[in-house]
Protein backbone atom coordinates (compact mmCIF):
# COMPACT_ATOMS: atom_id res chain seq x y z
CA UNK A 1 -15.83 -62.58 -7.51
CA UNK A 2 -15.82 -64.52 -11.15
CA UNK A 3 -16.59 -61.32 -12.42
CA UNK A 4 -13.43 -59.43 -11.23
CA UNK A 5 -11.92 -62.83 -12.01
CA UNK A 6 -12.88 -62.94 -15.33
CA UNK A 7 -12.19 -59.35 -15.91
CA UNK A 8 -8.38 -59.71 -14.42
CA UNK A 9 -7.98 -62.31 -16.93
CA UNK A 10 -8.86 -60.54 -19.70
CA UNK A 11 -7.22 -57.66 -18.97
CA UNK A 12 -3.98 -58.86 -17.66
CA UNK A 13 -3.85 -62.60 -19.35
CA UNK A 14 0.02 -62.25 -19.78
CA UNK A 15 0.77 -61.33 -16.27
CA UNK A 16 -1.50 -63.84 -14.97
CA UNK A 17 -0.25 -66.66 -17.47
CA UNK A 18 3.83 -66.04 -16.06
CA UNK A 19 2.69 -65.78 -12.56
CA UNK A 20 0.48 -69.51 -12.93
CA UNK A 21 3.75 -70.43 -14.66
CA UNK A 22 5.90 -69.66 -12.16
CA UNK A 23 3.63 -71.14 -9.33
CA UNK A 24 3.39 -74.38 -10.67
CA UNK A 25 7.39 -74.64 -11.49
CA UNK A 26 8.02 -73.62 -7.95
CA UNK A 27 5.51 -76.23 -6.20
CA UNK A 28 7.84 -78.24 -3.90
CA UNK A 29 9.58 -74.48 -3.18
CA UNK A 30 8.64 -71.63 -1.31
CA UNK A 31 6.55 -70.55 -4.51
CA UNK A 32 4.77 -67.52 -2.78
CA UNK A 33 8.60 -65.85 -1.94
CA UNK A 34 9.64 -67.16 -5.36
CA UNK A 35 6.80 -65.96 -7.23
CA UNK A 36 6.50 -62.42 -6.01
CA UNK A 37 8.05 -60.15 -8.97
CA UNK A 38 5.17 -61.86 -11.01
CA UNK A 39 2.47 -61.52 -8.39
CA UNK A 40 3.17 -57.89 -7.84
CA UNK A 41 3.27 -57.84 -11.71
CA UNK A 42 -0.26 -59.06 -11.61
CA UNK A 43 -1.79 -57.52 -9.19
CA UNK A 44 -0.39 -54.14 -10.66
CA UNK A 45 -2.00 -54.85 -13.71
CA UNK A 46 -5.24 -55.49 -11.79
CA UNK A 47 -5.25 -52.26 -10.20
CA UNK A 48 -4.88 -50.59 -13.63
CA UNK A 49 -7.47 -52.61 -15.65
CA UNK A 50 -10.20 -53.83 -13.24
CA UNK A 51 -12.97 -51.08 -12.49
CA UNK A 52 -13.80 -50.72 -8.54
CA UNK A 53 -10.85 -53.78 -7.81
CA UNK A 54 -9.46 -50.96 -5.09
CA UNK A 55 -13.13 -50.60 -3.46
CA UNK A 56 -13.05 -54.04 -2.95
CA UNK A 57 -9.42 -54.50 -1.91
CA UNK A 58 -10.33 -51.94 0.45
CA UNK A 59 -14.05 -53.36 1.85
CA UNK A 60 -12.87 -56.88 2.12
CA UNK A 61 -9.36 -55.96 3.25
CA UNK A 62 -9.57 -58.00 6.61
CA UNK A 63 -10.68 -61.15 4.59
CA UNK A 64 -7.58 -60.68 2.20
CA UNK A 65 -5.48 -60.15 4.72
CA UNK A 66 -6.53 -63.38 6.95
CA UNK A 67 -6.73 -65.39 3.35
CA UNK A 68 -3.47 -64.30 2.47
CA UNK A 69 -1.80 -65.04 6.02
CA UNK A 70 -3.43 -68.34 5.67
CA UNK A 71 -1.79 -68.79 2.42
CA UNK A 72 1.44 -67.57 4.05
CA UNK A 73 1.28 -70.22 6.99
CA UNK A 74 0.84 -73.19 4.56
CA UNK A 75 2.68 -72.21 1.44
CA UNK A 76 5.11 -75.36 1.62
CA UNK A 77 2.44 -77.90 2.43
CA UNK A 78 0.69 -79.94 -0.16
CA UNK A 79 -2.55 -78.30 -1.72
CA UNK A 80 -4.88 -80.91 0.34
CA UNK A 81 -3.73 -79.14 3.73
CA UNK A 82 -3.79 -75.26 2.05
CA UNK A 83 -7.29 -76.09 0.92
CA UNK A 84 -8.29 -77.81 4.38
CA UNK A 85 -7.00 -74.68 6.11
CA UNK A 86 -8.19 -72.08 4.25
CA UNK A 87 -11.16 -72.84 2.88
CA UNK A 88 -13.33 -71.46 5.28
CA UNK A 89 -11.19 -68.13 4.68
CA UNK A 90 -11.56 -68.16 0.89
CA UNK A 91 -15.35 -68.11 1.38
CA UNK A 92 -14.98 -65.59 3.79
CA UNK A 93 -13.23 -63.34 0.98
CA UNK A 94 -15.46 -64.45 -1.91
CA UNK A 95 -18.75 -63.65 0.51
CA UNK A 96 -17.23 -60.07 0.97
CA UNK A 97 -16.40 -59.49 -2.59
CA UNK A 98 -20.13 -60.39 -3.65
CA UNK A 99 -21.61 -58.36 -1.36
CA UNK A 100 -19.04 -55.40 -1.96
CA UNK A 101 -19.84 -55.74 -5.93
CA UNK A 102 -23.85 -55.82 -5.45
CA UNK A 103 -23.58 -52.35 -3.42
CA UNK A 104 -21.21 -51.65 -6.39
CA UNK A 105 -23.85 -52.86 -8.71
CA UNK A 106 -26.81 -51.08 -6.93
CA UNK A 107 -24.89 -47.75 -6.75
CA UNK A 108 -23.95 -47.89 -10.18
CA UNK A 109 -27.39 -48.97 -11.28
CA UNK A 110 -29.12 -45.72 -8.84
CA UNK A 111 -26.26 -43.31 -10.60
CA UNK A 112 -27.53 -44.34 -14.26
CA UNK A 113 -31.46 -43.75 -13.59
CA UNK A 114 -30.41 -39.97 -12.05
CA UNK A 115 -28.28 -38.96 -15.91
């Protein structure tokens, strides 16, 4: 998951920088409804940029949806309670997106030897 992280950043470091922006100006709002033009902005960007970021949207789908319903749920409460409550749920998604990038990885790495 740093990986994709990293890569996202690098690739999309002006949509990520306006959508931290706007997060952390909207804190004691309802950031995540405020936010959304630069999220979608974002993760639009992502989808462009970032090799094999739909596989994994797609394999870990269940854990991005319960992360981001978590999220959802908690999105006026103080970071202490978000992280409390969705920790668990974050490592969830994290442990799917490493396993989804080493089949990735080992595909990739099988494809290469055959050219």
């Amino acid at each position: 998951m740093d990986l994709s992280y990293n890569l996202v950043a690098s690739k999309c470091a002006e949509q990520m920088a306006k959508y931290q922006e706007c997060v952390l100006r909207n804190q004691a709002g309802d950031w995540n409804t405020i936010c959304r033009p630069e999220g979608k902005a974002l993760a639009a960007c992502a989808d462009a940029s970032v090799p094999h970021l739909s596989e994994l949207k797609n394999s870990c789908a269940e854990q991005i949806f319960s992360y981001r319903q978590c999220l959802d749920k908690h999105a006026s409460q103080p970071e202490e309670v978000i992280s409390e409550n969705c920790a668990g749920l974050m490592k969830d998604l994290w442990e799917c997106s490493e396993r989804t990038m080493k089949v990735i990885e080992e595909r990739e790495g099988k494809t290469s030897k055959l050219v």
